[in-house]
Protein backbone atom coordinates (compact mmCIF):
# COMPACT_ATOMS: atom_id res chain seq x y z
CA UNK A 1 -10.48 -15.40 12.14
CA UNK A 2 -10.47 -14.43 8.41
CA UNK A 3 -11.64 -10.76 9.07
CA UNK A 4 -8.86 -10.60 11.49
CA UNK A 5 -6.31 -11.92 9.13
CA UNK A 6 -7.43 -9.04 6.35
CA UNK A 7 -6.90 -6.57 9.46
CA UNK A 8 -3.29 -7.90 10.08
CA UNK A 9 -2.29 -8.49 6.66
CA UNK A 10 -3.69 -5.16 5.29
CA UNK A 11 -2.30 -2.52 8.13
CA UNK A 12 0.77 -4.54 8.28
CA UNK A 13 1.68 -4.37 4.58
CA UNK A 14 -0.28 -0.47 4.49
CA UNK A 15 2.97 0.72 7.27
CA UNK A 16 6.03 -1.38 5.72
CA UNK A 17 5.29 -0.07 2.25
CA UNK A 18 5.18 3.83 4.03
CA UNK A 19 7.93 3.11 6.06
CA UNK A 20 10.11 1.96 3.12
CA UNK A 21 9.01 3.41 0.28
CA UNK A 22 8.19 7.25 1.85
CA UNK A 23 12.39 7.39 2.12
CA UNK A 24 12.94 5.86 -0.98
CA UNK A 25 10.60 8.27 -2.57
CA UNK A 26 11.88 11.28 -1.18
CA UNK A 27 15.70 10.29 -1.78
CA UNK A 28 14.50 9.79 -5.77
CA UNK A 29 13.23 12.73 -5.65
CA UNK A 30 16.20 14.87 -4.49
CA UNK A 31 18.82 12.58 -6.16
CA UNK A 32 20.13 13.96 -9.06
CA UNK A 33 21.37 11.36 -11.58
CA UNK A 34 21.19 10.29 -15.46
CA UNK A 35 19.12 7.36 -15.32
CA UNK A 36 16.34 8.83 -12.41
CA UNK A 37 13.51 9.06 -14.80
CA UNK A 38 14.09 5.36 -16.03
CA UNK A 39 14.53 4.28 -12.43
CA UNK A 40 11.22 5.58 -11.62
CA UNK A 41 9.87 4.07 -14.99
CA UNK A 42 11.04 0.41 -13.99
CA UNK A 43 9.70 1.21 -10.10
CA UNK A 44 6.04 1.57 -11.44
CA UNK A 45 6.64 -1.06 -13.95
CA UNK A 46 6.32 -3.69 -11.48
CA UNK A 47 3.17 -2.54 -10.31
CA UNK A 48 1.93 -2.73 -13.97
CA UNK A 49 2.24 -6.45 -14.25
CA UNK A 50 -0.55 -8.68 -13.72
CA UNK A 51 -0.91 -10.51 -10.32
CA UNK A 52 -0.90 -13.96 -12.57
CA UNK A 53 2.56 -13.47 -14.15
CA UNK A 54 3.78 -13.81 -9.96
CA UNK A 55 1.86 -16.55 -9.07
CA UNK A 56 3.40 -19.12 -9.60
CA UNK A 57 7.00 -17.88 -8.70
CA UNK A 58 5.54 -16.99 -5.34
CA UNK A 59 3.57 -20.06 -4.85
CA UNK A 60 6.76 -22.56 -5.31
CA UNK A 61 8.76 -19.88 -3.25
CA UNK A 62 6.89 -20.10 -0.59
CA UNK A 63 6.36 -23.63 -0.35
CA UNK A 64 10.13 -23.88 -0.26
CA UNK A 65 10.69 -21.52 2.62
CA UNK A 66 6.95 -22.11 4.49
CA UNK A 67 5.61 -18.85 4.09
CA UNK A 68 2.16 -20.54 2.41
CA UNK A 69 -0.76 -19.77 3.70
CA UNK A 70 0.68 -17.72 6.60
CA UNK A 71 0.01 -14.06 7.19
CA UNK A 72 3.76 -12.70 6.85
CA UNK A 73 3.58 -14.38 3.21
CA UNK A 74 0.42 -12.26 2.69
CA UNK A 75 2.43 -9.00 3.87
CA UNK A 76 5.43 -9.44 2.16
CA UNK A 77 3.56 -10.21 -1.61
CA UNK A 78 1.46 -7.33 -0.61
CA UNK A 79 4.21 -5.32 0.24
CA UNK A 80 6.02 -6.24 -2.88
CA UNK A 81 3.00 -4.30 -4.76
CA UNK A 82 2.05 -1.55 -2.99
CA UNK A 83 5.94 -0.35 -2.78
CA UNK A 84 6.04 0.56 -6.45
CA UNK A 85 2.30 2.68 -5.84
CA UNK A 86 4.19 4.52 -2.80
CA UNK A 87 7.17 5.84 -4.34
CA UNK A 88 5.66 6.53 -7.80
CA UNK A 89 2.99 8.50 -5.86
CA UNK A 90 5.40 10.16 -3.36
CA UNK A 91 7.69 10.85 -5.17
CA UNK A 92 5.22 13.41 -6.98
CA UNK A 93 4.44 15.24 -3.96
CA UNK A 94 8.20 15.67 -2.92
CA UNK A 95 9.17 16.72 -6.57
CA UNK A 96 5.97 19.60 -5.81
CA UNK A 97 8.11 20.59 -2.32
CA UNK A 98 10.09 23.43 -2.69
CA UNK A 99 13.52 22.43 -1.80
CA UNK A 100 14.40 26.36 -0.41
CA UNK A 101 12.64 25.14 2.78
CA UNK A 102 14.74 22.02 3.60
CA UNK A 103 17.40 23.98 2.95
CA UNK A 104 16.81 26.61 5.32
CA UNK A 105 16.39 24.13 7.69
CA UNK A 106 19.95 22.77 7.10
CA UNK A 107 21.24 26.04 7.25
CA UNK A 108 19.97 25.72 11.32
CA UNK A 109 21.72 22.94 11.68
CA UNK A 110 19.23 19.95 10.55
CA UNK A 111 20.46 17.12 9.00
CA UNK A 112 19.24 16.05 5.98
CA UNK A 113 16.87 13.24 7.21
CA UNK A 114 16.15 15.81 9.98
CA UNK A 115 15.10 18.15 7.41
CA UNK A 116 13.08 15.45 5.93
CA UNK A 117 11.12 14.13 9.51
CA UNK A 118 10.53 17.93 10.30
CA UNK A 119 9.84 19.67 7.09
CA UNK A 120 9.09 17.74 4.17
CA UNK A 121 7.03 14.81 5.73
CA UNK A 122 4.58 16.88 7.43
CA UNK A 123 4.37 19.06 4.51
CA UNK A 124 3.12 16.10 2.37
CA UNK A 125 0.60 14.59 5.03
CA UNK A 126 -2.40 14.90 2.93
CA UNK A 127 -0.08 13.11 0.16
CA UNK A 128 0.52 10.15 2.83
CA UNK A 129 -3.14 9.63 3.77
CA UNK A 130 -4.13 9.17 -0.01
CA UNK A 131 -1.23 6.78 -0.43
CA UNK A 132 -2.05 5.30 2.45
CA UNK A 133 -5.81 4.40 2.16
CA UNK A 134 -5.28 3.27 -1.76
CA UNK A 135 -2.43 0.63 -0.15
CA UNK A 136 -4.72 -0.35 2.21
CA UNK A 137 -7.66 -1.05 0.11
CA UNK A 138 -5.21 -3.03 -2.74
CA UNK A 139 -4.63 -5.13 0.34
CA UNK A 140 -7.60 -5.64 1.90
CA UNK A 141 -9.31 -6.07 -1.54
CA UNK A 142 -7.24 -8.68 -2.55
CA UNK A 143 -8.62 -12.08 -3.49
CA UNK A 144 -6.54 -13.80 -5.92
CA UNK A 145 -3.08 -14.11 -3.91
CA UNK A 146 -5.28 -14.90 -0.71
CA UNK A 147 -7.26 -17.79 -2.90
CA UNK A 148 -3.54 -18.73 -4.31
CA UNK A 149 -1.57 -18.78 -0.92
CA UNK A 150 -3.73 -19.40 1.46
CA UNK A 151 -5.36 -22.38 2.90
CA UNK A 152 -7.04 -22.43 6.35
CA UNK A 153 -4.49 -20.78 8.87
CA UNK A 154 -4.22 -17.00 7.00
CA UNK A 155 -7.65 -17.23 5.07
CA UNK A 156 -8.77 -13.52 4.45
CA UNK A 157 -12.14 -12.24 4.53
CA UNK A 158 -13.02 -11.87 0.68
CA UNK A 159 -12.25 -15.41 0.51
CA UNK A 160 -14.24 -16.59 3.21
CA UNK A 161 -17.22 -15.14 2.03
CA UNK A 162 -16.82 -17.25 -1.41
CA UNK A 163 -16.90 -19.95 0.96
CA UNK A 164 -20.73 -19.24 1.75
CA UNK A 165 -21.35 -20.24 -2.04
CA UNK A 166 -21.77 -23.80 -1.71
CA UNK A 167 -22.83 -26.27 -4.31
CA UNK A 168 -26.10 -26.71 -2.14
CA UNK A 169 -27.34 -23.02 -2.69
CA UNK A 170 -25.68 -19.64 -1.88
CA UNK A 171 -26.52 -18.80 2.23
CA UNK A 172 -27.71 -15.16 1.05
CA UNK A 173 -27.84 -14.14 4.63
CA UNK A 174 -23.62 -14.94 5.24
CA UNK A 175 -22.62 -13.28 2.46
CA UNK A 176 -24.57 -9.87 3.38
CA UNK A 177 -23.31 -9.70 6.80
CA UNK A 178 -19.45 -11.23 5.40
CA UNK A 179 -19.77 -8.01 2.69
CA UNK A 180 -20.83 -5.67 5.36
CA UNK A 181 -18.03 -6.57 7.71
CA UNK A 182 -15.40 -6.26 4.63
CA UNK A 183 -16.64 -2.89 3.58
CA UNK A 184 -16.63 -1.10 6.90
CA UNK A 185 -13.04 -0.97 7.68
CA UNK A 186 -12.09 0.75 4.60
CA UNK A 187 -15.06 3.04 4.63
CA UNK A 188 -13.73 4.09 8.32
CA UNK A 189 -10.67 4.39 7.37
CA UNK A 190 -11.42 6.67 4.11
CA UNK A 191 -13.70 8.79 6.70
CA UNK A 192 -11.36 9.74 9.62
CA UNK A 193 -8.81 10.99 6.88
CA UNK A 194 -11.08 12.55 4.55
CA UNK A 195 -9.95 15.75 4.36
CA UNK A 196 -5.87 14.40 3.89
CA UNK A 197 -7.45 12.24 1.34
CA UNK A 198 -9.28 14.99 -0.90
CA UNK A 199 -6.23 17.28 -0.34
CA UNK A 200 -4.18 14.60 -1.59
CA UNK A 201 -6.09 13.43 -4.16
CA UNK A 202 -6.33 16.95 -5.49
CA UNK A 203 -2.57 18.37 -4.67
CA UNK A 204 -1.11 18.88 -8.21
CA UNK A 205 -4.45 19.59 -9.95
CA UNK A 206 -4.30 23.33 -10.23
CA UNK A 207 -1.17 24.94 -10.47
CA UNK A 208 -0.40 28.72 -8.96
């Protein structure tokens, strides 16, 4: 049940925060405006603050609208993090892109988005796997806003295992096997996009 949870709550979050904030990334990027570089300054800003300063805002939020302690609740505060991480991070792999190349492709008669789907998003794969694997672990690391939000229904899996620390004695054997099961997903998921992930860890490291 709680390793499940982690699993929905962590992919779900990992794809809305690509879907949204791969777009918004590339259209800061190739907007051209006063005010861009303080845009982008605020964007990462919220990602700066400390989980504890939200808390409590989320926590009597959500009790209003019944989002505690259910998994969309989990998504959407998760989501509300990892956004900032995906366009700051984007948004340096885009600004890398030479723009001659989407515009050659508008020249054949793509559209601008076309441009973007065709040319500039599979140019920055290896960018999307890193972004992609450091959502996901934010999100399936978490413990605080699961221990905050949660109660019984959308319990995640690092807070189940802190349940296996009783006042009686710690059950050794639990938490092994809970810490096991929590550290194989992302260690999976870091494998089968390895190479996307060094690429994109590296991409902007060593200039021509």
């Amino acid at each position: 049940g709680s390793f499940l949870n982690s699993v929905l709550a962590s992919v779900s979050s990992t794809a809305l925060s690509l879907l949204v904030g791969i777009p918004a990334a590339y259209s800061l990027s190739r907007a051209r405006f006063h005010l861009k570089n303080q845009v982008a300054l605020w964007i990462l800003a919220t990602r700066m603050a400390p989980p504890i300063a939200f808390t409590i805002p989320f926590f009597i939020v959500y009790r209003e609208i019944g989002l505690q302690d259910t998994i969309l609740g989990l998504v959407l505060i998760y989501l509300t993090f990892n956004l900032a991480l995906v366009i700051w991070m984007m948004q340096t792999f885009f600004d890398a892109l030479p723009t001659s190349l989407e515009e050659a492709a508008w020249i054949d008669g793509c559209s601008i988005w076309g441009a973007f789907l065709r040319i500039a998003l599979p140019l920055t794969a290896p960018g999307v796997a890193a972004t992609a694997v450091l959502c996901f672990i934010y999100s399936w690391n978490d413990f605080f806003f699961s221990l905050i939000l949660t109660r019984t229904q959308a319990v995640t899996a690092p807070v189940a295992i802190v349940n296996f620390m009783q006042y009686e004695g710690w059950e050794w054997g639990k938490i092994a096997a809970g810490g096991t099961l929590v550290m194989l997903p992302v260690v999976v998921f870091a494998v089968l996009v390895r190479n996307y992930l060094v690429r994109g860890m590296l991409a902007g490291g060593v200039k021509d």
